[in-house]
Protein backbone atom coordinates (compact mmCIF):
# COMPACT_ATOMS: atom_id res chain seq x y z
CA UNK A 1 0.00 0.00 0.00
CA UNK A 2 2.63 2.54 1.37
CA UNK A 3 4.93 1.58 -2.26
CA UNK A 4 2.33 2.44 -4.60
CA UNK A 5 1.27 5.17 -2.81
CA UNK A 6 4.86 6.54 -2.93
CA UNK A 7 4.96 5.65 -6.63
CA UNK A 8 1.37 7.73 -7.43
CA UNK A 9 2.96 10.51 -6.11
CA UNK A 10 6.59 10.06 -7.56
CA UNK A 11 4.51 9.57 -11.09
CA UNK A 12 2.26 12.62 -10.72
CA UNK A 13 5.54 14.54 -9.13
CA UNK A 14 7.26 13.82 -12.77
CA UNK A 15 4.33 14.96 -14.52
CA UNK A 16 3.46 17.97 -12.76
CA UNK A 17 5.13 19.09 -9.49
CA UNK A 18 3.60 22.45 -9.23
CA UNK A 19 0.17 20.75 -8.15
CA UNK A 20 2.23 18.41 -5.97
CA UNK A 21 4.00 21.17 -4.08
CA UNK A 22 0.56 22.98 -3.98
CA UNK A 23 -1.42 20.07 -2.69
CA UNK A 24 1.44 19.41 0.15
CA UNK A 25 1.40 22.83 1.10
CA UNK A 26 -2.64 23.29 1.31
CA UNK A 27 -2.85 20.07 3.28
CA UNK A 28 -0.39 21.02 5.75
CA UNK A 29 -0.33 24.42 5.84
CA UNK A 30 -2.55 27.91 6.08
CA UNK A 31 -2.98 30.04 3.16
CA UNK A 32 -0.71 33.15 4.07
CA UNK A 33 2.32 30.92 5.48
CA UNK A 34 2.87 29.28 2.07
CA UNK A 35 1.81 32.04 -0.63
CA UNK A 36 5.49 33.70 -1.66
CA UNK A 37 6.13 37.32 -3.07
CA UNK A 38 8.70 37.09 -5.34
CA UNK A 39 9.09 40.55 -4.70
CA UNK A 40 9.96 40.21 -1.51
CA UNK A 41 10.43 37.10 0.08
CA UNK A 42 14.26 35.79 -0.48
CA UNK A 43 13.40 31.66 -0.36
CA UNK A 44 12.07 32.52 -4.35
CA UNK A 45 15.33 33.79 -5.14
CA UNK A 46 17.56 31.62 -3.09
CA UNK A 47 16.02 28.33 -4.85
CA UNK A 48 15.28 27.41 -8.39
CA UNK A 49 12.00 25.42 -8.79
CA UNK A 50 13.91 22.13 -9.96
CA UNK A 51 15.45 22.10 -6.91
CA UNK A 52 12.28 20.82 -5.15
CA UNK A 53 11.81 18.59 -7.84
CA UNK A 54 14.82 16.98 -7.29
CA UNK A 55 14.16 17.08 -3.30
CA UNK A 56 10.39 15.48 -4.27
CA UNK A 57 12.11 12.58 -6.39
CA UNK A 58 15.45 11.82 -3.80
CA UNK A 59 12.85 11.73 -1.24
CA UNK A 60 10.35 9.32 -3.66
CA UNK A 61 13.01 6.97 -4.22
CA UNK A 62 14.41 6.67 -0.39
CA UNK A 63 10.97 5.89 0.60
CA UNK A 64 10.73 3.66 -2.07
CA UNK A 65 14.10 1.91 -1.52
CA UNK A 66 12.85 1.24 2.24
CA UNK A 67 9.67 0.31 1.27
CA UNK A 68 10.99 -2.69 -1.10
CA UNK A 69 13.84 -3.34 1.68
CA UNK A 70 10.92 -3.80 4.71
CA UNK A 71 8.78 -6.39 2.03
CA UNK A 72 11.49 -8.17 1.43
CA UNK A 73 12.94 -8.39 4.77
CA UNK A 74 9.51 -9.31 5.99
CA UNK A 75 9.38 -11.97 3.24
CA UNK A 76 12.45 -13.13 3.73
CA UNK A 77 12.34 -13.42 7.36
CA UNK A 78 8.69 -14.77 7.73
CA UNK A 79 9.32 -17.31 4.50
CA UNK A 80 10.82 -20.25 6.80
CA UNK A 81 8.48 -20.40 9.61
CA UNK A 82 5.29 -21.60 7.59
């Protein structure tokens, strides 16, 4: 459950991570503590926008990487005792 989760959201992060930044940041956080003035606030100039794609994917595949370790281990472990 938790792997293809992580792979829906690695998928739709590859396709489009503007709505997947937006989504996090609506779930998780109010309206005015998100919402950046390019104007004005320095984390828009500090960081290019691939940058959290790159964070979104490194993250995708770590939690997918433990995901498929825990299954196996699991399997693995739990395959003798029947």
């Amino acid at each position: 459950m938790l792997l293809a989760l992580t792979a829906c959201i690695g998928i739709t992060a590859l396709v489009d991570i503007d709505r997947v930044i937006t989504g996090f940041h609506q779930m998780f956080l109010s309206e005015s503590k998100w919402v950046l003035n390019p104007a004005k606030d320095r984390s828009v100039w500090m960081f290019r926008t691939n940058m959290y794609a790159d964070v979104i994917i490194t993250l995708g595949i770590i939690v997918g990487v433990v995901a498929i370790g825990t299954i196996g281990g699991t399997y693995l472990l739990t395959k003798g005792k029947k």
